[in-house]
Protein backbone atom coordinates (compact mmCIF):
# COMPACT_ATOMS: atom_id res chain seq x y z
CA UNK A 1 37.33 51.54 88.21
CA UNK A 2 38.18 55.07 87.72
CA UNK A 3 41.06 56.91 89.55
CA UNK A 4 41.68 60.41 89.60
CA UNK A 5 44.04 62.92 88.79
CA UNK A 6 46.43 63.94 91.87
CA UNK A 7 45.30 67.39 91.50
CA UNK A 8 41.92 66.78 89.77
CA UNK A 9 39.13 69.23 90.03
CA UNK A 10 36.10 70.48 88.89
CA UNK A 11 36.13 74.22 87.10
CA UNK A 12 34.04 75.81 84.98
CA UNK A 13 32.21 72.18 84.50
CA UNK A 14 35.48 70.81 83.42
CA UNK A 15 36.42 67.79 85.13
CA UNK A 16 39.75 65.86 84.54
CA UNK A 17 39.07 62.27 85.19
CA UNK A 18 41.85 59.56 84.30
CA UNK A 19 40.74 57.03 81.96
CA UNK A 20 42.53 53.70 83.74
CA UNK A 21 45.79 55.13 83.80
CA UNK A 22 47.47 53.78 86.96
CA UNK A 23 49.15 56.68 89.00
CA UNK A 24 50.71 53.39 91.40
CA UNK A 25 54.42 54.01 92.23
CA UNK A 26 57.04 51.69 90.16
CA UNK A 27 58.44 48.59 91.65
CA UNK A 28 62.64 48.41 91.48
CA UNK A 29 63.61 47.98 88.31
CA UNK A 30 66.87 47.93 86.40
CA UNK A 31 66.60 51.40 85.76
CA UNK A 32 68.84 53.89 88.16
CA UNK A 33 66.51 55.38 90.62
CA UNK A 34 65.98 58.90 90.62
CA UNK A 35 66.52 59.59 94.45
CA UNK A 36 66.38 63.48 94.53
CA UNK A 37 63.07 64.92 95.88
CA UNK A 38 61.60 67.79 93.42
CA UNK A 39 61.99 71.44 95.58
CA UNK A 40 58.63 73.21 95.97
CA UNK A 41 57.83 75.61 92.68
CA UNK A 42 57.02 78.34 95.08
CA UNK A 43 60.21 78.07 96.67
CA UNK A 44 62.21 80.76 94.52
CA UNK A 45 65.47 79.56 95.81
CA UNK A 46 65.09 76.42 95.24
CA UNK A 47 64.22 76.52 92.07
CA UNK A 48 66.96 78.80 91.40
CA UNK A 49 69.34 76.09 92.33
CA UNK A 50 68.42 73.72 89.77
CA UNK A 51 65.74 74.83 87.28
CA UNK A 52 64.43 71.95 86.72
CA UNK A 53 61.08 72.39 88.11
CA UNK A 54 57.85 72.29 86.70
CA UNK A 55 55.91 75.52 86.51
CA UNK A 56 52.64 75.85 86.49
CA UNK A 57 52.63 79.10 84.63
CA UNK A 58 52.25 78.77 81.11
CA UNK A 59 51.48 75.35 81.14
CA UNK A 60 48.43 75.41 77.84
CA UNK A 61 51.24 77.45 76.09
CA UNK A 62 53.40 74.96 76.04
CA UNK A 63 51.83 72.25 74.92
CA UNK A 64 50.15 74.08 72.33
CA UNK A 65 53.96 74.96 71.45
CA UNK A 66 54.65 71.35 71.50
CA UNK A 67 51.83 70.72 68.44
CA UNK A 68 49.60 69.09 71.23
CA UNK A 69 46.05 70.27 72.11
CA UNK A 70 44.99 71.53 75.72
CA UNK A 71 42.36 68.87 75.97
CA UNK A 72 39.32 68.37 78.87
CA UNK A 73 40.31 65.12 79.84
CA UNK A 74 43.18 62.22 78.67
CA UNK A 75 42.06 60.53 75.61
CA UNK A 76 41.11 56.60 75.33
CA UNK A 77 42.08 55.75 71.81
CA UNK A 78 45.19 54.99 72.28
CA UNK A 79 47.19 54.37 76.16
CA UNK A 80 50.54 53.44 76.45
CA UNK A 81 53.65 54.73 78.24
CA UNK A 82 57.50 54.98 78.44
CA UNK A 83 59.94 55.51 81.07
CA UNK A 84 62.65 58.49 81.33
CA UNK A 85 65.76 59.33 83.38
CA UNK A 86 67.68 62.12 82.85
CA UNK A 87 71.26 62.43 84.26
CA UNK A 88 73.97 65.46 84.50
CA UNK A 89 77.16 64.13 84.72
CA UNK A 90 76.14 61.02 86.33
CA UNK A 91 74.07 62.39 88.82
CA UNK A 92 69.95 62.05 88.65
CA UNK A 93 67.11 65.04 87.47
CA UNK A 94 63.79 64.55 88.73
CA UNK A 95 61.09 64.48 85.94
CA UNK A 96 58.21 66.24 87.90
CA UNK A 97 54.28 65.84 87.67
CA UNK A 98 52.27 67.32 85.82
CA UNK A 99 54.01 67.86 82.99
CA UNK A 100 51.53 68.50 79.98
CA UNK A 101 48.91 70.01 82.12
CA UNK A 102 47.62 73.73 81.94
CA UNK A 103 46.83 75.44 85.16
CA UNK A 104 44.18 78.48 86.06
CA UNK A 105 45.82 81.41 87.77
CA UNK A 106 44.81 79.87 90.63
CA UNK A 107 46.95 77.37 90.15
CA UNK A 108 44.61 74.55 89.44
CA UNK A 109 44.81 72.19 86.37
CA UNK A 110 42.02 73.09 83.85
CA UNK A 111 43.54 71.04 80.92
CA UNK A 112 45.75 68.34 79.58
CA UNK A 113 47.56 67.31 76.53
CA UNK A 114 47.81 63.38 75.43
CA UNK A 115 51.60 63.45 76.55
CA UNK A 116 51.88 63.98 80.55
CA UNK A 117 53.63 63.05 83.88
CA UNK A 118 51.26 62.27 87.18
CA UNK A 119 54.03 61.79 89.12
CA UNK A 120 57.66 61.97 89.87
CA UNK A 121 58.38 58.21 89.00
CA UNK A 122 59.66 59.25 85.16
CA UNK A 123 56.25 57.07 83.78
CA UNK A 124 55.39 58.87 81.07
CA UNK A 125 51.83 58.58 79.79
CA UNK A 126 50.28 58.75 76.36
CA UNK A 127 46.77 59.10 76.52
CA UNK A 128 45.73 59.88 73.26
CA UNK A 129 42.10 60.61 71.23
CA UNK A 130 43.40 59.49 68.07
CA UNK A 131 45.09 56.54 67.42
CA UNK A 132 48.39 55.94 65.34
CA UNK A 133 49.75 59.38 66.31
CA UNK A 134 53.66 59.90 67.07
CA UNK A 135 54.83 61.75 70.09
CA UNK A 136 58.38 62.63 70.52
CA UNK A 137 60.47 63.43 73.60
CA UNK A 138 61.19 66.90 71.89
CA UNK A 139 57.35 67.65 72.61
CA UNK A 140 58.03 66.29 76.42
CA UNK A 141 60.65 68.24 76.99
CA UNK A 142 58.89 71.98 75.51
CA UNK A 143 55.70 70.94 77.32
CA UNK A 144 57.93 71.02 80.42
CA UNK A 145 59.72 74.04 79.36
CA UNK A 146 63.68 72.61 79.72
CA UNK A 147 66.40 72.10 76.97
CA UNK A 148 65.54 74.97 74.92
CA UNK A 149 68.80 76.42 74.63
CA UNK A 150 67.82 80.01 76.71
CA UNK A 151 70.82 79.11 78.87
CA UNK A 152 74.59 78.49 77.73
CA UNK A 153 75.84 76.75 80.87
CA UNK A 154 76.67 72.69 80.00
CA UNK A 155 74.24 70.53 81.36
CA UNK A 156 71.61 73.28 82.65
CA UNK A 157 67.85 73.18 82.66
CA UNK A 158 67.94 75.34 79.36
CA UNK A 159 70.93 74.40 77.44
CA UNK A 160 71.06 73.57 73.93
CA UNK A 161 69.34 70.02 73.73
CA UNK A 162 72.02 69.28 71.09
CA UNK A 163 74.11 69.19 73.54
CA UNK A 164 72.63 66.04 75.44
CA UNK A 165 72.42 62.44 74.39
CA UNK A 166 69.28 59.99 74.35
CA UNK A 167 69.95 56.02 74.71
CA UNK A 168 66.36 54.06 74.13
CA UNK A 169 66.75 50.45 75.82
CA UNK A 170 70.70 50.20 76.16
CA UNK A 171 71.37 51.55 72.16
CA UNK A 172 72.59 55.20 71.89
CA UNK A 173 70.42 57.39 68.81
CA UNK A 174 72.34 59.06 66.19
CA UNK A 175 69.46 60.88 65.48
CA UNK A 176 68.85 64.21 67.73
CA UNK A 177 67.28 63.55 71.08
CA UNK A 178 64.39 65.31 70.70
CA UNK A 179 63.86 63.53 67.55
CA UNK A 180 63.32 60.23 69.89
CA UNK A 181 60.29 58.42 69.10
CA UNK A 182 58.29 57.32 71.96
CA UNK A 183 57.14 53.93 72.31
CA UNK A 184 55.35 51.67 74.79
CA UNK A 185 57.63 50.07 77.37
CA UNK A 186 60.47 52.16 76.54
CA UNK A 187 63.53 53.15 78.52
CA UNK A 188 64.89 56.45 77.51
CA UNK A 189 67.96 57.51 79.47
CA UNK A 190 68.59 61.14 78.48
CA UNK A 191 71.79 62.84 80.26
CA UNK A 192 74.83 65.37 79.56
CA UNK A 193 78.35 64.94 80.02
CA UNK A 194 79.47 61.53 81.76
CA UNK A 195 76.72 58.89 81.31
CA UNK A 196 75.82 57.55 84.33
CA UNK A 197 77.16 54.41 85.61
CA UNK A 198 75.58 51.37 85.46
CA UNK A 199 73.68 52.54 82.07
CA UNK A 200 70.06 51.47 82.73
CA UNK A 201 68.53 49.63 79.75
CA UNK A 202 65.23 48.29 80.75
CA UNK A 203 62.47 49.67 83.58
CA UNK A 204 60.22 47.20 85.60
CA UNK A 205 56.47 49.12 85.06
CA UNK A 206 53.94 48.84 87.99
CA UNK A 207 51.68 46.02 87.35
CA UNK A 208 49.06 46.99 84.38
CA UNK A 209 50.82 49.81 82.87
């Protein structure tokens, strides 16, 4: 059985239907909860404070910027997912939905790339029509429009990525973080300054995902 999209709609005889990708909210898990709630994108002052939020605005841009294609609905060659947490000094970032999406100026979603969010869990979803591709966090992170070094300030929204440090299932990469490889089942802690205490190494999935 099909489930939709949580903003799915029909435009221009486009519609974004989710091929069995389970949108359920994780159980606990080892993983640090992200606790935070995500402020409103059309709440200027709130997204002022932390700059984190996703915006709708520019959305096919950015993925196309992230070597992805704005496609009409997720792809069923290939479906896996990973899990990521991102941390400032110990303290938790909300990953938002809909990252990997493009928006009308309407603000409705009219496209999607093979690398999204549906939700504010941290699931991250590759959907893919081709099989045997790689997708990095690097492409995660321009699709959402963070890390890309337009700010100076340590540990912002748009500091230097360089700056940060990935650890995939308890091991710290040597490599750059946006270099991270993601892979099915994955727990990719991502975070700036001191890491955050207990370091979670493993995420409990929903049930089927």
């Amino acid at each position: 059985m099909k489930k939709f999209l949580p903003l799915t709609v029909v435009l221009a005889g486009i519609a974004l239907a989710v091929s069995g990708c389970s949108t359920a909210t994780p159980g606990p898990g080892t993983a640090v909860p992200t606790t935070s709630a995500p402020a409103s994108p059309a709440s200027p002052s709130a997204a002022a404070a932390t700059g984190w939020e996703m915006t709708p605005k520019g959305g096919a841009d950015r993925i196309k910027a992230a070597g992805l294609e704005v496609l009409n609905a997720e792809g069923a060659a290939e479906h896996f997912h990973a899990h990521l947490e991102i941390f400032v000094d110990g303290k938790p970032v909300t990953v938002p939905a809909d990252i990997g999406f493009s928006f009308t100026a309407a603000g409705q979603p009219n496209g999607i790339s093979a690398l999204h969010t549906h939700d504010e869990s941290g699931i991250i979803h590759i959907e893919a029509p081709v099989a045997g591709e790689t997708y990095t966090l690097g492409q995660l992170l321009t699709e959402w429009g963070v890390l890309d070094g337009a700010d100076k300030t340590p540990g912002s929204a748009h500091s230097p990525i360089a700056e940060w440090s990935a650890v995939v299932n308890g091991k710290r990469q040597d490599s750059p973080a946006q270099a991270v490889v993601l892979k099915a089942h994955d727990e990719i802690v991502l975070y700036h300054g001191t890491a955050p205490s207990p370091l979670p190494t493993t995420y409990k999935f929903p049930e089927g995902v």
